[in-house]
PDB file of N, CA and C in Angstrom:
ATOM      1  N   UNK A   1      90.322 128.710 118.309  1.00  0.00           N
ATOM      2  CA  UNK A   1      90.181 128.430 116.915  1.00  0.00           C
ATOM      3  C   UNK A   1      91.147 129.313 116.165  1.00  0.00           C
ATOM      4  N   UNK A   2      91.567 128.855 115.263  1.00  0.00           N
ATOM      5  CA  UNK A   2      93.010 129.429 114.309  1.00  0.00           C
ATOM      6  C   UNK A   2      92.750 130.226 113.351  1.00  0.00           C
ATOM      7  N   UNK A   3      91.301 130.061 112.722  1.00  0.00           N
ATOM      8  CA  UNK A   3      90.883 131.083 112.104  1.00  0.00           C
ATOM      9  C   UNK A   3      89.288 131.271 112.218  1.00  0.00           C
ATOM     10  N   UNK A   4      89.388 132.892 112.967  1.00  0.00           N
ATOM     11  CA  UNK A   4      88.010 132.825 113.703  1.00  0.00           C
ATOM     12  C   UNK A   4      86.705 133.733 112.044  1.00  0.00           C
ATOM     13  N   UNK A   5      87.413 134.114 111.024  1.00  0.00           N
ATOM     14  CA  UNK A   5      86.806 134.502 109.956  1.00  0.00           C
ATOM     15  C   UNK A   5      85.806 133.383 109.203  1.00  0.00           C
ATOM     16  N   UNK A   6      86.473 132.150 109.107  1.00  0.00           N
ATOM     17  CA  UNK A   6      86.022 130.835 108.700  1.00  0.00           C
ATOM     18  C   UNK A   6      85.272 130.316 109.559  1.00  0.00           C
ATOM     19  N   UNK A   7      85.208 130.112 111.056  1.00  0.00           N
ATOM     20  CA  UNK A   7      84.435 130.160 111.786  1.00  0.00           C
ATOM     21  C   UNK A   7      83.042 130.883 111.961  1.00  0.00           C
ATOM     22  N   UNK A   8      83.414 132.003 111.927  1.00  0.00           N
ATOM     23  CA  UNK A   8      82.088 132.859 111.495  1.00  0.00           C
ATOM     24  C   UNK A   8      81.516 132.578 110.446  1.00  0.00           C
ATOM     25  N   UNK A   9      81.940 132.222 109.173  1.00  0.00           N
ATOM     26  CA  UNK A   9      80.969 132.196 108.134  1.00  0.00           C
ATOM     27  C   UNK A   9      80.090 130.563 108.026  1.00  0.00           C
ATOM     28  N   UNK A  10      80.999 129.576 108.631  1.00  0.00           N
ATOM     29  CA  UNK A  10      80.364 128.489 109.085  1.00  0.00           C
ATOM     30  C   UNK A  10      78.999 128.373 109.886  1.00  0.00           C
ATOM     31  N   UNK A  11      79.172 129.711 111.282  1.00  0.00           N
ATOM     32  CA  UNK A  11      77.980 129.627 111.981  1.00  0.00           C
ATOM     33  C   UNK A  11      76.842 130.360 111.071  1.00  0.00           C
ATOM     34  N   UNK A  12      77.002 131.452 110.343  1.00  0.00           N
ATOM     35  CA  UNK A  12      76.128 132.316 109.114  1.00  0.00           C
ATOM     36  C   UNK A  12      75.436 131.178 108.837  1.00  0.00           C
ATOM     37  N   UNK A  13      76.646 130.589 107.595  1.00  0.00           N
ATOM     38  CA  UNK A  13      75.832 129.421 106.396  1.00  0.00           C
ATOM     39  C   UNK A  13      74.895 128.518 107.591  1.00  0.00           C
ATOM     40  N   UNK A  14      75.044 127.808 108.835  1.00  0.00           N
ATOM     41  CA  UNK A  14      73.926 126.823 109.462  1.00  0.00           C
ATOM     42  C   UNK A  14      72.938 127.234 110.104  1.00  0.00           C
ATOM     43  N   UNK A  15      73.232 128.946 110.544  1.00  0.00           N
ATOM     44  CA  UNK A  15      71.914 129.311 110.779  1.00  0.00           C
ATOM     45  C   UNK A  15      70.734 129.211 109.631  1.00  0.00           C
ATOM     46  N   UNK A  16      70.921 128.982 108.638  1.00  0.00           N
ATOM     47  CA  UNK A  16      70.126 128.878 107.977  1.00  0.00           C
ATOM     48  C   UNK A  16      69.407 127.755 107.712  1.00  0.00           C
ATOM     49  N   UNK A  17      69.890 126.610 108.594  1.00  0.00           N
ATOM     50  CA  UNK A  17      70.289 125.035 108.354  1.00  0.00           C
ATOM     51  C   UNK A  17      69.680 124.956 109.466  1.00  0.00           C
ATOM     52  N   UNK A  18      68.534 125.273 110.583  1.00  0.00           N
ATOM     53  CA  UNK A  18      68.504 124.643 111.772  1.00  0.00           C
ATOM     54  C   UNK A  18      69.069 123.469 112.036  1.00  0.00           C
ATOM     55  N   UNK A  19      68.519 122.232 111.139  1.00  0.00           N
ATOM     56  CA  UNK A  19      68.884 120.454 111.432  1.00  0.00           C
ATOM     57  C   UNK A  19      70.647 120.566 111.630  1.00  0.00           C
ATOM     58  N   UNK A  20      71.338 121.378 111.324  1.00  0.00           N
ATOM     59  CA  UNK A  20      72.509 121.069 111.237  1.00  0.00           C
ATOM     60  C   UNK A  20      73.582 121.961 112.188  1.00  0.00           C
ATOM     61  N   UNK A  21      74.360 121.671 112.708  1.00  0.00           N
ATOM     62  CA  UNK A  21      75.233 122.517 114.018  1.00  0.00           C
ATOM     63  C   UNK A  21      76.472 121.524 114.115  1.00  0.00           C
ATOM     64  N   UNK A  22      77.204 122.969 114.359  1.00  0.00           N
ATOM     65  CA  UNK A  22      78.742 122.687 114.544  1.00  0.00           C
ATOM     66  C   UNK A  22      78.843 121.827 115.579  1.00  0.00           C
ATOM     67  N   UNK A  23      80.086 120.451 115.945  1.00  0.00           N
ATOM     68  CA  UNK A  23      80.000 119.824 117.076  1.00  0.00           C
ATOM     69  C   UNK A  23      81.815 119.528 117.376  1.00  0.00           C
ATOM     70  N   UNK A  24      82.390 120.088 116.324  1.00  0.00           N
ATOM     71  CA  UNK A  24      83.735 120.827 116.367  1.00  0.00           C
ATOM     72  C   UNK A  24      84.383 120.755 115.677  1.00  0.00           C
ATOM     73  N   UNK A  25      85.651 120.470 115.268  1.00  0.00           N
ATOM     74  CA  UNK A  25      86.437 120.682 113.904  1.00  0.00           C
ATOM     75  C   UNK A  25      87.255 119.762 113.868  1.00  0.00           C
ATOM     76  N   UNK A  26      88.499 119.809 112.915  1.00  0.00           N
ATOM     77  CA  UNK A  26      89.600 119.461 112.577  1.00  0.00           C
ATOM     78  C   UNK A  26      90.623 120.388 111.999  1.00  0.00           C
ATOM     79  N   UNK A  27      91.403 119.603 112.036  1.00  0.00           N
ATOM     80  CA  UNK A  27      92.727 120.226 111.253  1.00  0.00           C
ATOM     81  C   UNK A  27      94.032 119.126 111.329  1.00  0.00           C
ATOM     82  N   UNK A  28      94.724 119.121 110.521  1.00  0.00           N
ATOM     83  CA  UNK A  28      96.010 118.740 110.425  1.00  0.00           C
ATOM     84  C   UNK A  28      97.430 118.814 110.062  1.00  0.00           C
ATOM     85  N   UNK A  29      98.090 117.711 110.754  1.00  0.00           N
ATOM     86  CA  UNK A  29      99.577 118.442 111.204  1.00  0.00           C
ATOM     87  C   UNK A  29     100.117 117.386 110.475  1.00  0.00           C
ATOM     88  N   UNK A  30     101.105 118.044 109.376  1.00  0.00           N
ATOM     89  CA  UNK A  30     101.685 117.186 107.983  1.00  0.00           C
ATOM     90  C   UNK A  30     103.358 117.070 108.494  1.00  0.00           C
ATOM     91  N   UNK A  31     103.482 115.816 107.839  1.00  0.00           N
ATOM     92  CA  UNK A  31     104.950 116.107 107.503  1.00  0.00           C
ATOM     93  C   UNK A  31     105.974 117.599 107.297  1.00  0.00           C
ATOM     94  N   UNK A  32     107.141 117.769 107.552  1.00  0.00           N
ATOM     95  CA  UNK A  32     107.965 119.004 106.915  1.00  0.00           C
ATOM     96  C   UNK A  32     109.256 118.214 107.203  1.00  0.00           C
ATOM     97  N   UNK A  33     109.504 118.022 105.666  1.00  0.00           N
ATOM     98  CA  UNK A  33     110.979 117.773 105.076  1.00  0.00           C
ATOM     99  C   UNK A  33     110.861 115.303 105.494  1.00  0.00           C
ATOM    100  N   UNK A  34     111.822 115.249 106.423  1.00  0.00           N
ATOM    101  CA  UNK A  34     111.844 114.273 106.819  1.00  0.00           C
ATOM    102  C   UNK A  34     111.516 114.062 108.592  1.00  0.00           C
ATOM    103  N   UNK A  35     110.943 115.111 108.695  1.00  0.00           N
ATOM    104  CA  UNK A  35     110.156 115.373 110.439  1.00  0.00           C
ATOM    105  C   UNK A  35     108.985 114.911 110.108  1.00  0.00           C
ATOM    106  N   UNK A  36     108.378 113.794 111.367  1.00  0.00           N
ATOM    107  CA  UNK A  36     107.204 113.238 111.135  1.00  0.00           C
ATOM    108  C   UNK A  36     106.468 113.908 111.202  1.00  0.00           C
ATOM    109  N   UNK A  37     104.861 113.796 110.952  1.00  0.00           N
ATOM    110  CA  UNK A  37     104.137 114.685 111.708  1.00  0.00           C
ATOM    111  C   UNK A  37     103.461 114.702 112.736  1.00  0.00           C
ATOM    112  N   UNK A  38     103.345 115.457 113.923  1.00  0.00           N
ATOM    113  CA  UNK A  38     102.790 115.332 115.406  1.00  0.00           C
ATOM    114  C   UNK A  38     101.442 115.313 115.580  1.00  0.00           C
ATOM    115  N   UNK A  39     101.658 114.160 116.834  1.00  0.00           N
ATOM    116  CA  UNK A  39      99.973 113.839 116.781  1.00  0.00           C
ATOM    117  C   UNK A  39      99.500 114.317 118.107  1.00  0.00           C
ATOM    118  N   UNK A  40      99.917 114.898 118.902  1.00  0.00           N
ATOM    119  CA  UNK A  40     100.257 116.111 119.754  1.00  0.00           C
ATOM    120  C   UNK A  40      99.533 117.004 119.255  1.00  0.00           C
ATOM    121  N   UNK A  41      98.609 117.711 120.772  1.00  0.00           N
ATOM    122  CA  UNK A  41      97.611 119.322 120.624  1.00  0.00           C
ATOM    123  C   UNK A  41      99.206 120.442 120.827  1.00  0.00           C
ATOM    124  N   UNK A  42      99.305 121.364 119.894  1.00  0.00           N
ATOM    125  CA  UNK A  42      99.969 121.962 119.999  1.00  0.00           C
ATOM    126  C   UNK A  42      99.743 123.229 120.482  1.00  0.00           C
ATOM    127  N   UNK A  43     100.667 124.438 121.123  1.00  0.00           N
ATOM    128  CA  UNK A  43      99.907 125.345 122.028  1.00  0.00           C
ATOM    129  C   UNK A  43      98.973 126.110 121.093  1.00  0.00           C
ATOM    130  N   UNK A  44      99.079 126.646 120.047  1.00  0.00           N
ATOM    131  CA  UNK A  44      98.008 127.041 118.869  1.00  0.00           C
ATOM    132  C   UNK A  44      96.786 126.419 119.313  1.00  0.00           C
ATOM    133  N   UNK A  45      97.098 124.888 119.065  1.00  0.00           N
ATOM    134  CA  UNK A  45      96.033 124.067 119.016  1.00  0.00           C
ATOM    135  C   UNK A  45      94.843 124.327 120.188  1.00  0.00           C
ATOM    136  N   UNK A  46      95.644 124.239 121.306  1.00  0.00           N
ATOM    137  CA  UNK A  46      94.761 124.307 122.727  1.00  0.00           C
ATOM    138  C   UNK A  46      94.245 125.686 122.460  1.00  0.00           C
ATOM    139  N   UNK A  47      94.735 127.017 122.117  1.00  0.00           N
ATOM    140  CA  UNK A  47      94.051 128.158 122.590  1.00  0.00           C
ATOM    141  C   UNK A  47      92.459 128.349 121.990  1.00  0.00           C
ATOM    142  N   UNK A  48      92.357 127.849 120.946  1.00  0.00           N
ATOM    143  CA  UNK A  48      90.923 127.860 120.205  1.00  0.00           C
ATOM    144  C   UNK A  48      89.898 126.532 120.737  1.00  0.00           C
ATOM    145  N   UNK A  49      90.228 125.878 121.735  1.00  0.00           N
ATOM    146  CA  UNK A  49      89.217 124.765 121.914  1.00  0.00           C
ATOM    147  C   UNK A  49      88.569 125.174 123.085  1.00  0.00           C
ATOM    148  N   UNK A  50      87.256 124.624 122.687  1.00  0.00           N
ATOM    149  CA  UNK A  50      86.166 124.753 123.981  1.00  0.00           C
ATOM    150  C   UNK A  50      85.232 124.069 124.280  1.00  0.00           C
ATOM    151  N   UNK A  51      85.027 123.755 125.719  1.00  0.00           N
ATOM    152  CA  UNK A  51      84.349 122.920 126.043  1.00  0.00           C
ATOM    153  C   UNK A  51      82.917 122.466 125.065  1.00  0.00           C
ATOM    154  N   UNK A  52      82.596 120.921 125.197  1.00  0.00           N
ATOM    155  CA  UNK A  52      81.230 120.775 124.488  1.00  0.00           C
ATOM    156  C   UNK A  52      82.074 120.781 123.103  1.00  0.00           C
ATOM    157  N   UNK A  53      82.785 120.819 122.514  1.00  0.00           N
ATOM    158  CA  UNK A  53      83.403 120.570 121.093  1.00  0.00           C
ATOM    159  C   UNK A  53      84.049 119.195 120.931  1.00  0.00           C
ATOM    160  N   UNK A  54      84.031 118.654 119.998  1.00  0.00           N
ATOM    161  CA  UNK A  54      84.969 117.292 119.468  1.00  0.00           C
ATOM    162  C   UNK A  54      85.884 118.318 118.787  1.00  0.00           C
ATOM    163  N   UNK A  55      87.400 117.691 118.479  1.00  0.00           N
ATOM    164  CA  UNK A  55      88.010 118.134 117.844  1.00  0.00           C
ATOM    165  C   UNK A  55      88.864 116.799 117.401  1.00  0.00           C
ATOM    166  N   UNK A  56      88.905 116.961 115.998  1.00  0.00           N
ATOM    167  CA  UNK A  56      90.229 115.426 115.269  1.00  0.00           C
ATOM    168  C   UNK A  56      91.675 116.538 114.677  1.00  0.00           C
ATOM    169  N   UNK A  57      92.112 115.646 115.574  1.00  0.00           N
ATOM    170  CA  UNK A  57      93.762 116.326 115.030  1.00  0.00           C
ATOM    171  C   UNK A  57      93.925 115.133 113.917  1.00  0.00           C
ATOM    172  N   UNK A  58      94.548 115.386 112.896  1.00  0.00           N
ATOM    173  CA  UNK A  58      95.100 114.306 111.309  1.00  0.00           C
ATOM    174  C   UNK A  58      96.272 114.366 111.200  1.00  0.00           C
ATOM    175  N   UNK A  59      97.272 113.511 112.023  1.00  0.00           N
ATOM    176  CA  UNK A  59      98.296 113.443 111.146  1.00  0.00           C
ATOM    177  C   UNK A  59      98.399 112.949 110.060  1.00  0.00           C
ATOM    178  N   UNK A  60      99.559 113.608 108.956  1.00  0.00           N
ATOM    179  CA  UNK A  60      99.513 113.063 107.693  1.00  0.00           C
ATOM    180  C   UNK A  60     100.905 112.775 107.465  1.00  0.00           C
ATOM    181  N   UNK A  61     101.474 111.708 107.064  1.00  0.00           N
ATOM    182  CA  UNK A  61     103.101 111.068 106.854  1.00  0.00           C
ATOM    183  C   UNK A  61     103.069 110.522 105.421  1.00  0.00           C
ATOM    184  N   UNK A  62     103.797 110.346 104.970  1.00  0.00           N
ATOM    185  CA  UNK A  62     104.297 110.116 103.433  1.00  0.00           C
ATOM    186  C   UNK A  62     104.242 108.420 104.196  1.00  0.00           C
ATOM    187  N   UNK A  63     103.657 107.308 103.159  1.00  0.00           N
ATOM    188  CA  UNK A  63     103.333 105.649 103.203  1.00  0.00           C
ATOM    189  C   UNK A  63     104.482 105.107 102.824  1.00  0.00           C
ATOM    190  N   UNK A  64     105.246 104.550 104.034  1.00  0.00           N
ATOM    191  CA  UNK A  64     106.362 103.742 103.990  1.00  0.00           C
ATOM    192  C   UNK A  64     106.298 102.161 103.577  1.00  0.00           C
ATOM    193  N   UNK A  65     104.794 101.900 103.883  1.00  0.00           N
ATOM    194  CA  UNK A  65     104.524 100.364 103.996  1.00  0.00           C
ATOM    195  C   UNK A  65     102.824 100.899 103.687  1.00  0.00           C
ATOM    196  N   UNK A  66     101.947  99.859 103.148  1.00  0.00           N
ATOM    197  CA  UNK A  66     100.554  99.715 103.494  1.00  0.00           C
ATOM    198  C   UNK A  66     100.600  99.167 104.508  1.00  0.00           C
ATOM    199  N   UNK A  67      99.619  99.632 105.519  1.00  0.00           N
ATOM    200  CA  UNK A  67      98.849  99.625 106.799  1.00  0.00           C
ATOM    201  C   UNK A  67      97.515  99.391 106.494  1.00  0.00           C
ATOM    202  N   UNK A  68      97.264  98.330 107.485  1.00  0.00           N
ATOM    203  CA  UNK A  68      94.987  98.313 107.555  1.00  0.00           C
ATOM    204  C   UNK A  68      95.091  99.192 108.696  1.00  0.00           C
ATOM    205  N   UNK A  69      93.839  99.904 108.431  1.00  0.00           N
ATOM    206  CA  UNK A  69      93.408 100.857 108.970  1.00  0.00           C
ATOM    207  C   UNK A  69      93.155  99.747 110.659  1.00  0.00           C
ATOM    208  N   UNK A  70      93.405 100.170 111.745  1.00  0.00           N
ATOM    209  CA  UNK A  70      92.967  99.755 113.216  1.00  0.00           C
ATOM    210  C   UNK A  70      92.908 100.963 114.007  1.00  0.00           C
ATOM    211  N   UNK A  71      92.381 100.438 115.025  1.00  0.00           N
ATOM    212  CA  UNK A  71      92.105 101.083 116.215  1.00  0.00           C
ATOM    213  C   UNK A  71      93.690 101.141 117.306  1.00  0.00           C
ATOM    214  N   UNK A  72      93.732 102.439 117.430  1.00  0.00           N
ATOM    215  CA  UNK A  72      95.426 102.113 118.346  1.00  0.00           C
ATOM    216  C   UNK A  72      94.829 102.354 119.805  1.00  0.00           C
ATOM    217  N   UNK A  73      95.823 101.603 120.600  1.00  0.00           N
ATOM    218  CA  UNK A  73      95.819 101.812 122.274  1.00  0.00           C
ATOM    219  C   UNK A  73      95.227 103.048 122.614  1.00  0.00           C
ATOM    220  N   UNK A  74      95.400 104.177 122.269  1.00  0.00           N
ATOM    221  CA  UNK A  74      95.226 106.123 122.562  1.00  0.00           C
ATOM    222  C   UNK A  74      93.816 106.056 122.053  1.00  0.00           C
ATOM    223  N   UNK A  75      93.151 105.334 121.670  1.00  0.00           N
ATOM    224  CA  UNK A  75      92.161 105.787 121.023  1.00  0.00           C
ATOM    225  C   UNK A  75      91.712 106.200 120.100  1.00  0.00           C
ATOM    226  N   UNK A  76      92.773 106.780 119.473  1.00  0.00           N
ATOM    227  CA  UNK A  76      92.985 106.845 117.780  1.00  0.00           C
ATOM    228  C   UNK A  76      93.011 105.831 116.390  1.00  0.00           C
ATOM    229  N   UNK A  77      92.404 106.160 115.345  1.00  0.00           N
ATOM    230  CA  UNK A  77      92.450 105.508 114.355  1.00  0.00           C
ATOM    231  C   UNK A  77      93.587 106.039 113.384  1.00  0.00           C
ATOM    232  N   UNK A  78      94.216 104.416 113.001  1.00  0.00           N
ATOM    233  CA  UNK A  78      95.096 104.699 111.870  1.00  0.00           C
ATOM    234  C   UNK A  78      95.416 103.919 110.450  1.00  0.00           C
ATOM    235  N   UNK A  79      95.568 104.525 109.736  1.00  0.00           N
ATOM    236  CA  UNK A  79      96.030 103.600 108.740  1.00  0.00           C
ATOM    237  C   UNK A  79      96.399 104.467 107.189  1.00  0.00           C
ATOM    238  N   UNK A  80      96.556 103.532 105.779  1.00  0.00           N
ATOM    239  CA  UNK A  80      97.056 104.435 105.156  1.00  0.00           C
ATOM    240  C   UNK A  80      96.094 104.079 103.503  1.00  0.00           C
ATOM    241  N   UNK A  81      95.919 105.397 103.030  1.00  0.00           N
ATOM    242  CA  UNK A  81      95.520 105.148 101.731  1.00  0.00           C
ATOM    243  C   UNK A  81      96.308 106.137 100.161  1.00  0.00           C
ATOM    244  N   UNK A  82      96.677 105.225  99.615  1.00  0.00           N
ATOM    245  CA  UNK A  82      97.532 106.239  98.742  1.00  0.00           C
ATOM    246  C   UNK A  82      98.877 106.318  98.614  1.00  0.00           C
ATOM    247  N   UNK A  83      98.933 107.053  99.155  1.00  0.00           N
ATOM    248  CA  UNK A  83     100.571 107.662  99.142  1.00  0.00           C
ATOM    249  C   UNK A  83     101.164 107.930 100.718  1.00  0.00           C
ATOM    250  N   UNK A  84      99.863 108.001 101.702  1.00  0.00           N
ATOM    251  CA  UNK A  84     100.007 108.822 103.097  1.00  0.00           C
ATOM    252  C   UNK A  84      99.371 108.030 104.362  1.00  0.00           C
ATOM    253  N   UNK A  85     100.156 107.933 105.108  1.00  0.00           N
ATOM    254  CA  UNK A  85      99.806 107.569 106.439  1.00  0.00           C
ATOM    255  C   UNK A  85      98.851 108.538 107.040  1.00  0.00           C
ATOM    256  N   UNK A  86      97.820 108.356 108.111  1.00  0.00           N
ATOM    257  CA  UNK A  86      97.078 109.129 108.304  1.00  0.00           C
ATOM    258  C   UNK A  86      96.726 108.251 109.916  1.00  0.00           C
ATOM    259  N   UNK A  87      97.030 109.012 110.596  1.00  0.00           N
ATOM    260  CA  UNK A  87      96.151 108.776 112.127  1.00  0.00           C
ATOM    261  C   UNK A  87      95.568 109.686 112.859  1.00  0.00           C
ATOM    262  N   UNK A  88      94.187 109.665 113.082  1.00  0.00           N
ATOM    263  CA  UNK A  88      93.112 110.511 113.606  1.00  0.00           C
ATOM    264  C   UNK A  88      93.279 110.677 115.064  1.00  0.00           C
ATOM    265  N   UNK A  89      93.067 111.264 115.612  1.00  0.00           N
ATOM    266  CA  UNK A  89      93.003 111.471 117.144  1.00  0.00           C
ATOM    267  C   UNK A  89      91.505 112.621 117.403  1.00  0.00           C
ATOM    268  N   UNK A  90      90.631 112.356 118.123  1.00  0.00           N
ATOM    269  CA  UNK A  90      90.160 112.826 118.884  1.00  0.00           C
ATOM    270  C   UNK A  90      90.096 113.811 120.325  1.00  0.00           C
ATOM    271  N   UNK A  91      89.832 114.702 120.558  1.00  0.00           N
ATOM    272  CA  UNK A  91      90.337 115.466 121.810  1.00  0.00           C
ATOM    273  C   UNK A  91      88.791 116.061 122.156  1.00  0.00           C
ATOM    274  N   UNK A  92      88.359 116.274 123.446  1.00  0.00           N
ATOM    275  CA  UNK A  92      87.703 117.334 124.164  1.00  0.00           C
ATOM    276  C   UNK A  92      88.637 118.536 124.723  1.00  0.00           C
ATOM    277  N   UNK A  93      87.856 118.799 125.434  1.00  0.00           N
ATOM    278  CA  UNK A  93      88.390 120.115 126.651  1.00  0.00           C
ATOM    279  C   UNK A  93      87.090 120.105 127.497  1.00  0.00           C
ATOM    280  N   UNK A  94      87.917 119.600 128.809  1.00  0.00           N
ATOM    281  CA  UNK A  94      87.090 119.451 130.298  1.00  0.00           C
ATOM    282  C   UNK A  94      86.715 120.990 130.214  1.00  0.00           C
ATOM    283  N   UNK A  95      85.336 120.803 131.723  1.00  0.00           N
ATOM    284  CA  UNK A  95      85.310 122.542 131.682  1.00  0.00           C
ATOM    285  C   UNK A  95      86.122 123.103 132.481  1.00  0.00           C
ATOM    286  N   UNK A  96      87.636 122.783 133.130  1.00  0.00           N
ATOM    287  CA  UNK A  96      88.647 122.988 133.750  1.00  0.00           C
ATOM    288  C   UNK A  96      89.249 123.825 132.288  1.00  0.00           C
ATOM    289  N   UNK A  97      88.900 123.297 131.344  1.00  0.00           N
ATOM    290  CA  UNK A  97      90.314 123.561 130.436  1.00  0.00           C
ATOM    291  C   UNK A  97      91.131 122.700 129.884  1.00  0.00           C
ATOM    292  N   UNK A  98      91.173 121.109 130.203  1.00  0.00           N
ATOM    293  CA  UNK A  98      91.954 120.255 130.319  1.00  0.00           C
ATOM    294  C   UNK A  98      91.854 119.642 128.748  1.00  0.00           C
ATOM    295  N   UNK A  99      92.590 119.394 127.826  1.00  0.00           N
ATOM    296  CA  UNK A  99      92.215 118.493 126.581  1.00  0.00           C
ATOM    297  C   UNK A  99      92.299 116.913 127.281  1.00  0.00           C
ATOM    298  N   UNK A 100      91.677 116.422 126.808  1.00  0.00           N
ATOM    299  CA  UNK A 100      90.915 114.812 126.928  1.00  0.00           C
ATOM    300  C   UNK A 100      91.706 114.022 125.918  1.00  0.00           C
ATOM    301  N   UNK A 101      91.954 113.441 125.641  1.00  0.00           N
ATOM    302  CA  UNK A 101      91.765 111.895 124.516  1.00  0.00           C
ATOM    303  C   UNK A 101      89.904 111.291 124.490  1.00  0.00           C
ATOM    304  N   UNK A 102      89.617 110.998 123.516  1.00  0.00           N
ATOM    305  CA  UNK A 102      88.211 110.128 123.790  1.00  0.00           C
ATOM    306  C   UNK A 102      88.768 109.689 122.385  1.00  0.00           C
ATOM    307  N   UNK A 103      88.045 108.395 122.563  1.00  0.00           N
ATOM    308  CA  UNK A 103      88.147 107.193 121.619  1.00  0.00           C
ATOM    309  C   UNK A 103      87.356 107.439 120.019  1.00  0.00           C
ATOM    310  N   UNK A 104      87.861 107.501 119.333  1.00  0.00           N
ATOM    311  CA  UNK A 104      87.259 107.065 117.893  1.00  0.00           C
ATOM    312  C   UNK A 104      86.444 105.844 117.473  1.00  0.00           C
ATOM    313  N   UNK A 105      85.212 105.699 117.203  1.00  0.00           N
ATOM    314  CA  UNK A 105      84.535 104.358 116.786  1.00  0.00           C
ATOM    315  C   UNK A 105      83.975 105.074 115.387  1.00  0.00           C
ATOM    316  N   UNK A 106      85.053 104.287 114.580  1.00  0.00           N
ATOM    317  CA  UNK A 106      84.760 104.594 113.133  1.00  0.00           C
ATOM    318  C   UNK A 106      84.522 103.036 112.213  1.00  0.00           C
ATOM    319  N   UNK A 107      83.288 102.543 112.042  1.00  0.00           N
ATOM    320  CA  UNK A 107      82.522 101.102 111.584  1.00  0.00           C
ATOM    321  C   UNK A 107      83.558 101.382 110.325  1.00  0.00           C
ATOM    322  N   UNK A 108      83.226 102.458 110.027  1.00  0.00           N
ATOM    323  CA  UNK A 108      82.957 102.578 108.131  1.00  0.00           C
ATOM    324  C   UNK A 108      84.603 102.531 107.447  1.00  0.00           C
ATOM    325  N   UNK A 109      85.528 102.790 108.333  1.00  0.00           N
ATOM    326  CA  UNK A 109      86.559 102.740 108.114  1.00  0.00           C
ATOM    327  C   UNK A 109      87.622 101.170 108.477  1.00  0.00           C
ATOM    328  N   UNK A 110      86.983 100.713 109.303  1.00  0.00           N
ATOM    329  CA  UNK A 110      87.656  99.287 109.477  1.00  0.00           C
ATOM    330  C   UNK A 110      86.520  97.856 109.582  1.00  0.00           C
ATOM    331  N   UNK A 111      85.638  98.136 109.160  1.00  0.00           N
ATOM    332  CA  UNK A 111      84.770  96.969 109.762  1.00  0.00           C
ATOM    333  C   UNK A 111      83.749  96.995 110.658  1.00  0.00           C
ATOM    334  N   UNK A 112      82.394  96.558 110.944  1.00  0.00           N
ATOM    335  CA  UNK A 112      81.573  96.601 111.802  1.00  0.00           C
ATOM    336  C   UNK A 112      81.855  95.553 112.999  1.00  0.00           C
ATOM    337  N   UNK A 113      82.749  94.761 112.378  1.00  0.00           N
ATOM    338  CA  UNK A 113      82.393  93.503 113.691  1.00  0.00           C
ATOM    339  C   UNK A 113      84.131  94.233 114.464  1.00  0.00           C
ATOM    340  N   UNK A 114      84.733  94.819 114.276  1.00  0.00           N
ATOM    341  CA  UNK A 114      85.725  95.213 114.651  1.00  0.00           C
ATOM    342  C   UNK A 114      85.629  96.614 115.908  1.00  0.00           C
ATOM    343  N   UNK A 115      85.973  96.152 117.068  1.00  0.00           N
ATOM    344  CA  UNK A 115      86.155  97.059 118.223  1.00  0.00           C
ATOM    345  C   UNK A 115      87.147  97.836 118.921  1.00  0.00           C
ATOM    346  N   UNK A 116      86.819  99.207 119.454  1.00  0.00           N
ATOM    347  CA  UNK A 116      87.792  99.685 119.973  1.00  0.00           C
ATOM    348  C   UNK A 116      88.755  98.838 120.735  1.00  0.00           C
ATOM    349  N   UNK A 117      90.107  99.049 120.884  1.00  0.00           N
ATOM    350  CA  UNK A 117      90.923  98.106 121.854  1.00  0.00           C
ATOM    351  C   UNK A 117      90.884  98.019 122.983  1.00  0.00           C
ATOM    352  N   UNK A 118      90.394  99.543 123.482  1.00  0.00           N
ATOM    353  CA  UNK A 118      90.244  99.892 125.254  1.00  0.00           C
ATOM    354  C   UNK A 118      89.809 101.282 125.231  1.00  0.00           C
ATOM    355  N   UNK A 119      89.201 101.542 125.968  1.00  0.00           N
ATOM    356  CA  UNK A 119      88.776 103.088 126.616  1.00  0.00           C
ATOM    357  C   UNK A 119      90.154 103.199 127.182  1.00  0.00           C
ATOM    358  N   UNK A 120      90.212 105.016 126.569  1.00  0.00           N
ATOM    359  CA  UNK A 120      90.390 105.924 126.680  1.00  0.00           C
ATOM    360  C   UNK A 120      90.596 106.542 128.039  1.00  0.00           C
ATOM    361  N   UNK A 121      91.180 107.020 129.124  1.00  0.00           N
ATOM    362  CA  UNK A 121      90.934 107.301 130.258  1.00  0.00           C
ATOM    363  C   UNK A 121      91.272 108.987 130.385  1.00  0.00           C
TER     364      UNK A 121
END
């Protein structure tokens, strides 16, 4: 985790919260200049993840075109609102250590009758 201060005060504030517990985070990796942005765990990225966590990496790109939000091949969701492209990715970490891909099933963002394209392997 990239910043373990914010972390700590997260676990504080839910101890107080039994019903509610961390099940892992996010963060995202923006544009700089005319470099896209990577949707790639970067080595930063990997050193703070741990097993039993979800983690969504966000890329964020400046909207060349409107996009409907779908489900891509990787398992990731994408699409654009605004001004910005945005594709979600999902990751674990095996208890080897290994980051995962696992699939996104987000209803609320594209439709209920609408399905992932394929598992994730």
């Amino acid at each position: 985790m990239s910043n373990p201060r914010a972390h700590k005060r997260i676990e504080r504030f839910l101890a107080n919260i039994p019903q509610l517990s961390v099940i892992g985070d996010f963060h995202s990796h923006t544009m700089w200049g005319y470099s896209k942005a990577a949707n790639a765990l970067s080595d930063i990225d990997l050193e703070g993840m741990e097993p039993d966590n979800v983690y969504i990496l966000v890329g964020v790109n400046d909207r060349l075109r409107e996009v409907s939000w779908k489900y891509n091949d990787d398992g990731s969701l994408s699409g654009t609102t605004d001004e910005h492209h945005f594709r979600l990715t999902a990751y674990v970490v095996t208890d080897a250590g290994e980051p995962r891909k696992v699939p996104i099933h987000c209803p609320y963002a594209i439709g209920f009758d609408v399905r992932p394209l394929r598992a994730v392997r």
